[in-house]
N, C-alpha and C. Protein backbone atom coordinates (compact mmCIF):
# COMPACT_ATOMS: atom_id res chain seq x y z
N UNK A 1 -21.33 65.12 40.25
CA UNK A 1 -21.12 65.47 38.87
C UNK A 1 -20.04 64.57 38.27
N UNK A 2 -19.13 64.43 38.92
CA UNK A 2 -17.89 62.98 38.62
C UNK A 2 -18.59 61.95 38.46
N UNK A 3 -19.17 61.43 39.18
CA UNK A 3 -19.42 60.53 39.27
C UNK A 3 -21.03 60.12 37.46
N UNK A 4 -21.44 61.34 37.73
CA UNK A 4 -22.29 61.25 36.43
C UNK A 4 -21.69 61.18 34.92
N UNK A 5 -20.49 61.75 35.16
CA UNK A 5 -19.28 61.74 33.98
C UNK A 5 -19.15 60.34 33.48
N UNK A 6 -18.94 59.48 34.89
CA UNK A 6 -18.24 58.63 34.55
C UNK A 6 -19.74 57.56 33.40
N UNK A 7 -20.87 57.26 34.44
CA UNK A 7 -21.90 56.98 33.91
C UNK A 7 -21.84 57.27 32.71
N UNK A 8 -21.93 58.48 32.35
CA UNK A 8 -22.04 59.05 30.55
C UNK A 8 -21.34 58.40 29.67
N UNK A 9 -19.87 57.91 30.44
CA UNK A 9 -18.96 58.07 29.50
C UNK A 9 -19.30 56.65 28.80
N UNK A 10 -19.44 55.63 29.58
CA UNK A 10 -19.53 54.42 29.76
C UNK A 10 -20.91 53.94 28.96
N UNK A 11 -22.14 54.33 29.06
CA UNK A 11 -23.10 54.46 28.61
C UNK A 11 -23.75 55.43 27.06
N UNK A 12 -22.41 55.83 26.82
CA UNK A 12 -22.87 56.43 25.85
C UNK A 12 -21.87 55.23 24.69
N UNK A 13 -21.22 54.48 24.92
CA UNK A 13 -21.10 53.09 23.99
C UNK A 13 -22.09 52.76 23.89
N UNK A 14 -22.63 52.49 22.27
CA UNK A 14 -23.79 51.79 22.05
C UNK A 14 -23.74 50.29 22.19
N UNK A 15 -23.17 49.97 22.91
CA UNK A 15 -22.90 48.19 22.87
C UNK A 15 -23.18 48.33 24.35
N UNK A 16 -22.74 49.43 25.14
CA UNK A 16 -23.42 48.74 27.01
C UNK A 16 -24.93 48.67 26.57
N UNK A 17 -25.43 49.02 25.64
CA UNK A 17 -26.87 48.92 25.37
C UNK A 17 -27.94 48.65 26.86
N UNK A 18 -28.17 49.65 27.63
CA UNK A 18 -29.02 49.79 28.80
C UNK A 18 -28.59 48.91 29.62
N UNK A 19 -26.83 48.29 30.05
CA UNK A 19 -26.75 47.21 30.50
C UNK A 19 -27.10 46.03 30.42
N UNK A 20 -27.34 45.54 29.36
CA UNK A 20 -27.94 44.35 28.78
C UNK A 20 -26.82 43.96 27.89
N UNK A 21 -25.46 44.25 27.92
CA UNK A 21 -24.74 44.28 26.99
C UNK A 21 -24.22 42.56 26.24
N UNK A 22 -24.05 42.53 25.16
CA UNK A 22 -23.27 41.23 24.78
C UNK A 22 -22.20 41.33 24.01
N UNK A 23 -21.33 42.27 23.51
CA UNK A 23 -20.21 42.72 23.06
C UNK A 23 -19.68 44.07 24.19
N UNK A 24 -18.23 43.48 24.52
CA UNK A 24 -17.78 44.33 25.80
C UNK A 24 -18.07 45.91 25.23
N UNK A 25 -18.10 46.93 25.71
CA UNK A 25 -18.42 48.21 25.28
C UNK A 25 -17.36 48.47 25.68
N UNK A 26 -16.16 48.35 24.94
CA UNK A 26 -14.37 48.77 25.26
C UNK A 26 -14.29 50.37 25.42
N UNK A 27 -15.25 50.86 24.05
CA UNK A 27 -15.21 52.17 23.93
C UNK A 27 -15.53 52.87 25.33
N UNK A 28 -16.42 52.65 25.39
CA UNK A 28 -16.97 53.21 26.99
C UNK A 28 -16.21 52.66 28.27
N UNK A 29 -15.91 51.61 27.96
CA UNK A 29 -15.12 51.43 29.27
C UNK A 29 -13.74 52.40 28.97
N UNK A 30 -12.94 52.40 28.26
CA UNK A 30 -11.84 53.22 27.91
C UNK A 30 -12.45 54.21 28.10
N UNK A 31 -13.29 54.91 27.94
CA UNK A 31 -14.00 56.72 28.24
C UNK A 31 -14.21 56.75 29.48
N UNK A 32 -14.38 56.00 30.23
CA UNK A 32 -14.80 55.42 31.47
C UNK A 32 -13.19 56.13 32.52
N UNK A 33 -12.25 55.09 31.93
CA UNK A 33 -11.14 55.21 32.54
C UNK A 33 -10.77 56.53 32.45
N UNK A 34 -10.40 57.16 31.32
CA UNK A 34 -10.02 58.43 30.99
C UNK A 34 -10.53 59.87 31.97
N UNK A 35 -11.74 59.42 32.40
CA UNK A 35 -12.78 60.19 32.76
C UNK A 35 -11.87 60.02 34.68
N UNK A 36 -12.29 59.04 34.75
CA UNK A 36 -11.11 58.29 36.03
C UNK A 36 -9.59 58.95 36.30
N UNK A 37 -9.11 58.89 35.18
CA UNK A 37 -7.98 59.12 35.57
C UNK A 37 -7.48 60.66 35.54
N UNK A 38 -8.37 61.62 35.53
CA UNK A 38 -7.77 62.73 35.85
C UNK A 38 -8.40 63.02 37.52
N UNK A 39 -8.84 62.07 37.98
CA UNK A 39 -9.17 62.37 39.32
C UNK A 39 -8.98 61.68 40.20
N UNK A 40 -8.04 60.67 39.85
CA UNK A 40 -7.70 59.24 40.70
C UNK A 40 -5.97 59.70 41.23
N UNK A 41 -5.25 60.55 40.60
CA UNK A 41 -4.31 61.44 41.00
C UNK A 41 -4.15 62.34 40.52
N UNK A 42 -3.35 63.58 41.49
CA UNK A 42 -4.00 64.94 41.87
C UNK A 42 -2.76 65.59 40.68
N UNK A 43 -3.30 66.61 40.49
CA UNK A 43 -2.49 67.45 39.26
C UNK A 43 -0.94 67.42 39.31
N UNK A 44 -0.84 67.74 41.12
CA UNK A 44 0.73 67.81 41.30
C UNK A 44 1.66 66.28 40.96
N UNK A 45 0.71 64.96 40.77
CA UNK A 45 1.37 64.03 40.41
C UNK A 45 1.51 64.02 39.06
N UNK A 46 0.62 64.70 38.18
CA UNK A 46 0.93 64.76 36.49
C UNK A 46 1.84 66.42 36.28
N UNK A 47 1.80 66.91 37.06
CA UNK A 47 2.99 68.06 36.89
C UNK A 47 4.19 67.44 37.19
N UNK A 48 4.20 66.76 38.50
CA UNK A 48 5.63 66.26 38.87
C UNK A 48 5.98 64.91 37.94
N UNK A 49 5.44 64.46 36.94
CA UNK A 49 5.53 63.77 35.79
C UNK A 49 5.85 62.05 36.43
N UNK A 50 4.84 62.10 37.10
CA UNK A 50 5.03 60.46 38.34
C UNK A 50 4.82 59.82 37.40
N UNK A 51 3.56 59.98 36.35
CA UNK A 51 3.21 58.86 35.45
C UNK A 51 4.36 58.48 34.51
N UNK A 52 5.19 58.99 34.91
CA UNK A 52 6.53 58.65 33.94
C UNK A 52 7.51 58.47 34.85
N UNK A 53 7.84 59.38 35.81
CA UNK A 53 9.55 59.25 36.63
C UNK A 53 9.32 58.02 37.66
N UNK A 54 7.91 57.67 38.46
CA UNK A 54 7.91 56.48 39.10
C UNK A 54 7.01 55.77 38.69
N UNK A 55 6.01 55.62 38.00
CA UNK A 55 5.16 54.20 37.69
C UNK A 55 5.99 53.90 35.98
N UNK A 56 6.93 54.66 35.33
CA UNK A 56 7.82 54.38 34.18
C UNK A 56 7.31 54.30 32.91
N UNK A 57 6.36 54.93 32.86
CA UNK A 57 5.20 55.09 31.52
C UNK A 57 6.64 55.88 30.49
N UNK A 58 6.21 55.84 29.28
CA UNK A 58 6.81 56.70 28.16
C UNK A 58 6.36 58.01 28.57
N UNK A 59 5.25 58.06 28.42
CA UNK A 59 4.59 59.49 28.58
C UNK A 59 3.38 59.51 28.79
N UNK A 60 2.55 60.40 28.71
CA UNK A 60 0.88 60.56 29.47
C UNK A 60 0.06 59.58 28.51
N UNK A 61 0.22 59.74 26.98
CA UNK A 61 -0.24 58.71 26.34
C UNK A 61 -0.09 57.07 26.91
N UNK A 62 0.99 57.16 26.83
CA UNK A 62 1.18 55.44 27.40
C UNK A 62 0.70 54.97 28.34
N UNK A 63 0.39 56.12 29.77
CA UNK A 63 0.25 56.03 30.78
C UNK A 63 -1.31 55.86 30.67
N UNK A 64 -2.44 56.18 29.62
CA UNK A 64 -3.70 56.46 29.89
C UNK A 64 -3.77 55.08 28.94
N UNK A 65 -3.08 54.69 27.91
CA UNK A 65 -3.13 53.39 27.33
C UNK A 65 -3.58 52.07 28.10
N UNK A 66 -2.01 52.28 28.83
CA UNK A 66 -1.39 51.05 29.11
C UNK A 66 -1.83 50.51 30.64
N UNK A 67 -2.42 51.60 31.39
CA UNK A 67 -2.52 51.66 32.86
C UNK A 67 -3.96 51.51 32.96
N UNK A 68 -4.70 53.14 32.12
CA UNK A 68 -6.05 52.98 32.67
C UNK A 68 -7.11 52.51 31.56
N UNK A 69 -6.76 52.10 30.69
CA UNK A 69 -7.67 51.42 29.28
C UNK A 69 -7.16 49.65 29.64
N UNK A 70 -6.55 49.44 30.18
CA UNK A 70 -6.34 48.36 30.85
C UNK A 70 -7.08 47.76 31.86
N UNK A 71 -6.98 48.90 32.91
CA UNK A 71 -7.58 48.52 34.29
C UNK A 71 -8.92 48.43 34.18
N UNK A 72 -10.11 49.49 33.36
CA UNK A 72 -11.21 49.63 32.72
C UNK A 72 -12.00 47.99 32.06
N UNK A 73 -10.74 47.84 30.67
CA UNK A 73 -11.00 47.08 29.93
C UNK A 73 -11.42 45.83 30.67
N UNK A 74 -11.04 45.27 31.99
CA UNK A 74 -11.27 44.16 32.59
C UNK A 74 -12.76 44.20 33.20
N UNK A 75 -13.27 45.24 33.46
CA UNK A 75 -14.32 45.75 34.70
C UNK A 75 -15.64 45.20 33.93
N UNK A 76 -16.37 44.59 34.84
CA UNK A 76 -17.43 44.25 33.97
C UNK A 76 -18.44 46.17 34.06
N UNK A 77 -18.80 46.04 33.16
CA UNK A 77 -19.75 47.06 32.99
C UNK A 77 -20.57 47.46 34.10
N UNK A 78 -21.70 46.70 34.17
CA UNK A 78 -22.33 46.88 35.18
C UNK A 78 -22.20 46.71 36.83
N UNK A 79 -21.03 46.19 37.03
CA UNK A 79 -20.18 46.07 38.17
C UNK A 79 -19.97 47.74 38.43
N UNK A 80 -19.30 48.53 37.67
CA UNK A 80 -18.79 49.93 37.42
C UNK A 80 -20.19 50.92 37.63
N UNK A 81 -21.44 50.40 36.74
CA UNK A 81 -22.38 51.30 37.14
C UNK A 81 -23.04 51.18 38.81
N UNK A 82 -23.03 49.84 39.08
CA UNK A 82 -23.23 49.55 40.66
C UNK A 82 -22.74 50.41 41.47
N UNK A 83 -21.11 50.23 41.11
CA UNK A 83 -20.56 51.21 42.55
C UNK A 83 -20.42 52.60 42.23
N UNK A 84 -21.09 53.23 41.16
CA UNK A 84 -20.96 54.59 41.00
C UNK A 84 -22.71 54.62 41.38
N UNK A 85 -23.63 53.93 41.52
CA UNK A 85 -25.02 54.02 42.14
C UNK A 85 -24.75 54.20 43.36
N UNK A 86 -23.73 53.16 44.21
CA UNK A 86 -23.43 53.21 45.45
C UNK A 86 -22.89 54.02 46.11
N UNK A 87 -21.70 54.59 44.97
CA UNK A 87 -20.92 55.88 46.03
C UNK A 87 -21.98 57.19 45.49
N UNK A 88 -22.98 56.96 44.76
CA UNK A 88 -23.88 58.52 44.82
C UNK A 88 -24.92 58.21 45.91
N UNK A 89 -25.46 57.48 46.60
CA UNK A 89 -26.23 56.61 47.27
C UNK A 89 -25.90 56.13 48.82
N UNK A 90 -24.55 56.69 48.81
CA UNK A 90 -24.57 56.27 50.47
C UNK A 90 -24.00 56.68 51.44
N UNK A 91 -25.16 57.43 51.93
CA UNK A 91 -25.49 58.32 52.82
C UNK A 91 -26.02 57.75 54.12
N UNK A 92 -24.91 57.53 55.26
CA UNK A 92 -25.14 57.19 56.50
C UNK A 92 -26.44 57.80 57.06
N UNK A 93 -26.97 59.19 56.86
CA UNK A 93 -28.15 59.73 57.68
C UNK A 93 -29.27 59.33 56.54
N UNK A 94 -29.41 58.74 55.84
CA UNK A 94 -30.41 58.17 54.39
C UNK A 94 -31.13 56.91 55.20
N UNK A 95 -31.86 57.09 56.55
CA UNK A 95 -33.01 56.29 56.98
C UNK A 95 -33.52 57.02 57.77
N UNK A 96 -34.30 55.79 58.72
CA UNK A 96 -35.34 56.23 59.35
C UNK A 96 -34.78 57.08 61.07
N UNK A 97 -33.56 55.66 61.46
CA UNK A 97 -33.05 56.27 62.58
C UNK A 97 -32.72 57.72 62.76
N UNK A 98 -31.98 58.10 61.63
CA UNK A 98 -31.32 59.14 61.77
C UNK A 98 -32.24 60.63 60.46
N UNK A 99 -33.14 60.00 59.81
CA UNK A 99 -33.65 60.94 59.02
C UNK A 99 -32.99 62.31 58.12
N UNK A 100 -32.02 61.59 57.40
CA UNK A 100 -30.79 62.81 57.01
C UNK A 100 -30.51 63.91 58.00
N UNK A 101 -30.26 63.33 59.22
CA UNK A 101 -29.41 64.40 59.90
C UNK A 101 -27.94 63.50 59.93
N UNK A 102 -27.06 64.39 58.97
CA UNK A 102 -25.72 64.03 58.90
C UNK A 102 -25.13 64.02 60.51
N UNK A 103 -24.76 65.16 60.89
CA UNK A 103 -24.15 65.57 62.39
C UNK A 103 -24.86 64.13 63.56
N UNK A 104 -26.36 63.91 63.51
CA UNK A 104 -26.31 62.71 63.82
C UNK A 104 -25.81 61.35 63.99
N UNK A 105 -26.14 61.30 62.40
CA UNK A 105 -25.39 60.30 62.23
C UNK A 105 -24.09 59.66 62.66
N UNK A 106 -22.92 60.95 62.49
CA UNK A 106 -21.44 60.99 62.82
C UNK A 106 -21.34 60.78 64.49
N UNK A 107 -22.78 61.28 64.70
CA UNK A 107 -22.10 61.53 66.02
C UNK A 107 -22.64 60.26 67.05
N UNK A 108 -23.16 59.49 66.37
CA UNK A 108 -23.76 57.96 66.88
C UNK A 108 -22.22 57.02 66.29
N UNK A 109 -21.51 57.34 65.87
CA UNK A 109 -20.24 56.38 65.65
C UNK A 109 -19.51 56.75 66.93
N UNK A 110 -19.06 55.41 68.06
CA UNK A 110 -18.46 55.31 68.84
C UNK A 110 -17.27 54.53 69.01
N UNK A 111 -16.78 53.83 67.45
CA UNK A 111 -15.88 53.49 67.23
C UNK A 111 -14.51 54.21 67.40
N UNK A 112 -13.22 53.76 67.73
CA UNK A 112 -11.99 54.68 67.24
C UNK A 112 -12.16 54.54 66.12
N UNK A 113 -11.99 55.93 65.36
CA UNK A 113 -11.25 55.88 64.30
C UNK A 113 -10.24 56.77 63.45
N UNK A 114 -9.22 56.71 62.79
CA UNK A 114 -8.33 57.25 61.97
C UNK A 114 -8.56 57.81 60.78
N UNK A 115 -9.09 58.54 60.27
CA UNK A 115 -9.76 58.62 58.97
C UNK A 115 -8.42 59.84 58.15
N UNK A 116 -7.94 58.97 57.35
CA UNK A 116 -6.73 59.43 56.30
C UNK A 116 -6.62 59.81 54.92
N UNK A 117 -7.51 61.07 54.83
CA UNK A 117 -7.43 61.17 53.28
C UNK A 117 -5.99 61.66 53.21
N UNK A 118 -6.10 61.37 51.74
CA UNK A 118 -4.79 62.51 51.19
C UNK A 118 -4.89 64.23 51.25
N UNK A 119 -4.20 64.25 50.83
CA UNK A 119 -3.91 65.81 50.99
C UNK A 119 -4.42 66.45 49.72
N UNK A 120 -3.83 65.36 48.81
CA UNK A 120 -4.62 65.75 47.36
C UNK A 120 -5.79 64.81 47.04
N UNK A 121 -6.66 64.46 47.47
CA UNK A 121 -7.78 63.60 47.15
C UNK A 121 -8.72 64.70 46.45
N UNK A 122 -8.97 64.15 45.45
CA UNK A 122 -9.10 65.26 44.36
C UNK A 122 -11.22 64.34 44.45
N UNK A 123 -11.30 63.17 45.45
CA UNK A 123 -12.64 62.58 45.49
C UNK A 123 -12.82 63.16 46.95
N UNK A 124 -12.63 62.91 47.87
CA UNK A 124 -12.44 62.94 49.33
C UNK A 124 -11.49 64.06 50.17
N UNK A 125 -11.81 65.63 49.42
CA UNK A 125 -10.90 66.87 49.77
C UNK A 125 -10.97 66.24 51.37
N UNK A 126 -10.00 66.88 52.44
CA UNK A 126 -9.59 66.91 53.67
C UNK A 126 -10.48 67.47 53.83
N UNK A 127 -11.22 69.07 53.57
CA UNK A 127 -12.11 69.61 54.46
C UNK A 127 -13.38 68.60 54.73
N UNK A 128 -13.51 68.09 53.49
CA UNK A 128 -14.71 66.80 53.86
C UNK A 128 -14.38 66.06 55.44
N UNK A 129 -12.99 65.24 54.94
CA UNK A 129 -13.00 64.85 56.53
C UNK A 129 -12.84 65.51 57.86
N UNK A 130 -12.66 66.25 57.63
CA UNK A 130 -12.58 67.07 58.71
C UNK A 130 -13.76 67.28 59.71
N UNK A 131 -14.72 67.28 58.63
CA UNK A 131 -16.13 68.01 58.75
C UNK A 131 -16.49 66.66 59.58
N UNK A 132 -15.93 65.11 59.18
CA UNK A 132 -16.79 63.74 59.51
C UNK A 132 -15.88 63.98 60.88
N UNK A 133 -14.77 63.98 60.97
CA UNK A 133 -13.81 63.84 62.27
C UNK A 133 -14.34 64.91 63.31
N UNK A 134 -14.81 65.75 63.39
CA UNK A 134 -15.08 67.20 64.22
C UNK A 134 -16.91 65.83 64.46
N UNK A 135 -17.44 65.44 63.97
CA UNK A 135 -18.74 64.71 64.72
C UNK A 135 -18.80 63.41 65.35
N UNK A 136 -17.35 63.09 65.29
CA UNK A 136 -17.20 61.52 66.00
C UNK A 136 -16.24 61.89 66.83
N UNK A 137 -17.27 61.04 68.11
CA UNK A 137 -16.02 61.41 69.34
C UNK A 137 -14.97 60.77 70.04
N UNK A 138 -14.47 59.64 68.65
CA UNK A 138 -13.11 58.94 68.79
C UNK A 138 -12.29 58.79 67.84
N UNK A 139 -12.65 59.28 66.96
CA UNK A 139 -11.55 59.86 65.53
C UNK A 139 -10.83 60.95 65.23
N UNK A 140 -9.95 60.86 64.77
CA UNK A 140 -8.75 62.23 64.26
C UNK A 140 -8.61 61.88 63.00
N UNK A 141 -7.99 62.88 63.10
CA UNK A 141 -7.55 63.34 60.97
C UNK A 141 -6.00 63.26 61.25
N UNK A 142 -5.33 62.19 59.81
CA UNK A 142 -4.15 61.84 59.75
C UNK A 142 -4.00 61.87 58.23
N UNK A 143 -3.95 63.26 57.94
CA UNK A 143 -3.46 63.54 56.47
C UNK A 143 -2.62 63.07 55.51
N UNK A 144 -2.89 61.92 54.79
CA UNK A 144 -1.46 61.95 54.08
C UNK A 144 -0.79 62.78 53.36
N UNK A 145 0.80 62.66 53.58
CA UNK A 145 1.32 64.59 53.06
C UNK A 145 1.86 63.61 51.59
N UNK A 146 0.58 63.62 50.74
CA UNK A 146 1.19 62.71 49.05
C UNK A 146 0.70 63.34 48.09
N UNK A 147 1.47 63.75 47.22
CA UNK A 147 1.00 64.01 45.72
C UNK A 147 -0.06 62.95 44.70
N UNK A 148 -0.14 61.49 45.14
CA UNK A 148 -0.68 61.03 44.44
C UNK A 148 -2.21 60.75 44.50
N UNK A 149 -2.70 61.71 45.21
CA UNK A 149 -4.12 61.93 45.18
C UNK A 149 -4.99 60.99 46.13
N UNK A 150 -6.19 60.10 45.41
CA UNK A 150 -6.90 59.22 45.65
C UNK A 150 -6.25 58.08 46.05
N UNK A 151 -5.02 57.55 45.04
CA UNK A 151 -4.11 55.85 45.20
C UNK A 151 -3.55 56.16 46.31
N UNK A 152 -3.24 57.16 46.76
CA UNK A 152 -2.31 57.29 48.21
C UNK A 152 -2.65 55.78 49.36
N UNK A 153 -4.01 55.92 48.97
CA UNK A 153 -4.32 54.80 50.18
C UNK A 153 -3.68 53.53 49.19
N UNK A 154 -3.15 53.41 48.27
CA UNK A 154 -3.76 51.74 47.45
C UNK A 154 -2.20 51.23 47.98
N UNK A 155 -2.52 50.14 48.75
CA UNK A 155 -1.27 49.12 48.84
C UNK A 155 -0.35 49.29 47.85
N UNK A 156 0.75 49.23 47.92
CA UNK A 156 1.87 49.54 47.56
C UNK A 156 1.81 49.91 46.51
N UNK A 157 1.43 51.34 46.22
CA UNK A 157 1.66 52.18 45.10
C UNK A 157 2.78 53.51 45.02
N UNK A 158 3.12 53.42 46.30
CA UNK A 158 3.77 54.51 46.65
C UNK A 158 4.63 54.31 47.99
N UNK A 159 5.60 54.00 48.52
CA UNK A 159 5.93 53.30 49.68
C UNK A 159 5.96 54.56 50.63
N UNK A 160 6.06 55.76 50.39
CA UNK A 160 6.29 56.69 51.39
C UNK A 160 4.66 56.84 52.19
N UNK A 161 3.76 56.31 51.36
CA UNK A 161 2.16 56.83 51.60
C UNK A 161 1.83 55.84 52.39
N UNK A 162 2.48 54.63 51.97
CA UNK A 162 2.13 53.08 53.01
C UNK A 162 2.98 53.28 54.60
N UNK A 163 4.32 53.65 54.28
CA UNK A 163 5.02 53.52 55.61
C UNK A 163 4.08 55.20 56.69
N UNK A 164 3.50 56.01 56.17
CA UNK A 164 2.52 57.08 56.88
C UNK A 164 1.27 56.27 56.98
N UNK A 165 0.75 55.16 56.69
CA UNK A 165 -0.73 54.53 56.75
C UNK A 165 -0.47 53.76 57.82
N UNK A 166 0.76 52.85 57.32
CA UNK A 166 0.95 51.79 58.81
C UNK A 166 1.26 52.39 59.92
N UNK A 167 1.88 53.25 59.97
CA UNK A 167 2.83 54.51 61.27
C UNK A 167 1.15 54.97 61.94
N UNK A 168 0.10 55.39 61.03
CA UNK A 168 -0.78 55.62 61.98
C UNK A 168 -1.87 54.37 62.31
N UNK A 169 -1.65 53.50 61.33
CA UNK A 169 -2.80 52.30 62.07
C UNK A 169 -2.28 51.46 63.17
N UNK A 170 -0.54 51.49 63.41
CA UNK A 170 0.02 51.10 64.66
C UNK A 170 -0.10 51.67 65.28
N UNK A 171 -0.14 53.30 65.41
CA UNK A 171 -0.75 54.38 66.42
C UNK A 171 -2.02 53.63 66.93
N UNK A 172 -3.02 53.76 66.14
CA UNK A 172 -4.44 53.87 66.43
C UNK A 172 -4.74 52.12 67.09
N UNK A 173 -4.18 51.49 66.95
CA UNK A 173 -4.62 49.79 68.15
C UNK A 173 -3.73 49.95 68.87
N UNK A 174 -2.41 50.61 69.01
CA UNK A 174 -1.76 50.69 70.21
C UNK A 174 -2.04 51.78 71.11
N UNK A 175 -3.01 52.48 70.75
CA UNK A 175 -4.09 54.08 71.74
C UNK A 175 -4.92 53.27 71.99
């Protein structure tokens, strides 16, 4: 349903015109972002007023301006509808080997792995991973304990979330 939001938002500029566009569709990309950014960090980072006390915005306005009508404004259009096709679309048990049996699927990964959502991943709740970590039989769950939702993972957006990412990916090649 997020993910269809975002589609809408973006597509309902009459200039992405069916992706065929030749004048950027700003409007939609800015609706785009907006749509983004109440789920890209988790409530407790706009209660605890981060978009202002550490990324230094004026206020929520500035912050949806200056940050995510920005980050949007660059994206080519159809680049944006791609990977929202892709993240509705990809589904490890979605062939023949495995015939949508999820638990399969998971459980044919013999890789180590670390799998670290946030705590607030407002895309990727923990019980999700949990559910992938409990079917692979060389992965654990390494929660990040962060208010900032989804970016928790993004290179240096947050240094307390990076020094808990590296602490467990030096764990996980030195196991």
């Amino acid at each position: 349903v997020f993910l269809a939001g975002l589609r809408a938002a973006l597509t309902a500029d009459g200039r992405f015109n069916g992706g065929d566009w030749t004048e950027r569709p700003l409007a939609g990309l800015a609706a785009f972002g907006r749509v983004y950014a109440g789920w890209a960090f988790s409530q407790a980072f706009y209660r605890e007023r981060l978009d202002i006390e550490a990324m230094g915005f004026a206020s929520a306005d500035a912050f949806l301006e200056s940050y995510w009508d920005n980050l949007f404004a660059a994206c080519d259009p159809n680049d944006l509808m791609a990977m929202t096709w892709t993240w509705q679309h990809g589904d490890i048990a979605d062939n023949e080997l495995y015939a949508g049996d999820f638990a399969k699927a998971l459980a044919a990964i013999q890789a180590r792995a670390v799998v670290m959502p946030s705590a607030t991943d407002l895309y990727f709740p923990v019980a999700d991973s949990e559910i992938e970590v409990a079917g692979m039989a060389n992965a654990r769950l390494a929660t990040i304990p962060s208010v900032w939702g989804h970016v928790a993972g993004a290179v240096g957006a947050n240094a307390a979330d990076t020094q808990f990412i590296d602490a467990r990916l030096r764990e996980a090649l030195e196991g």
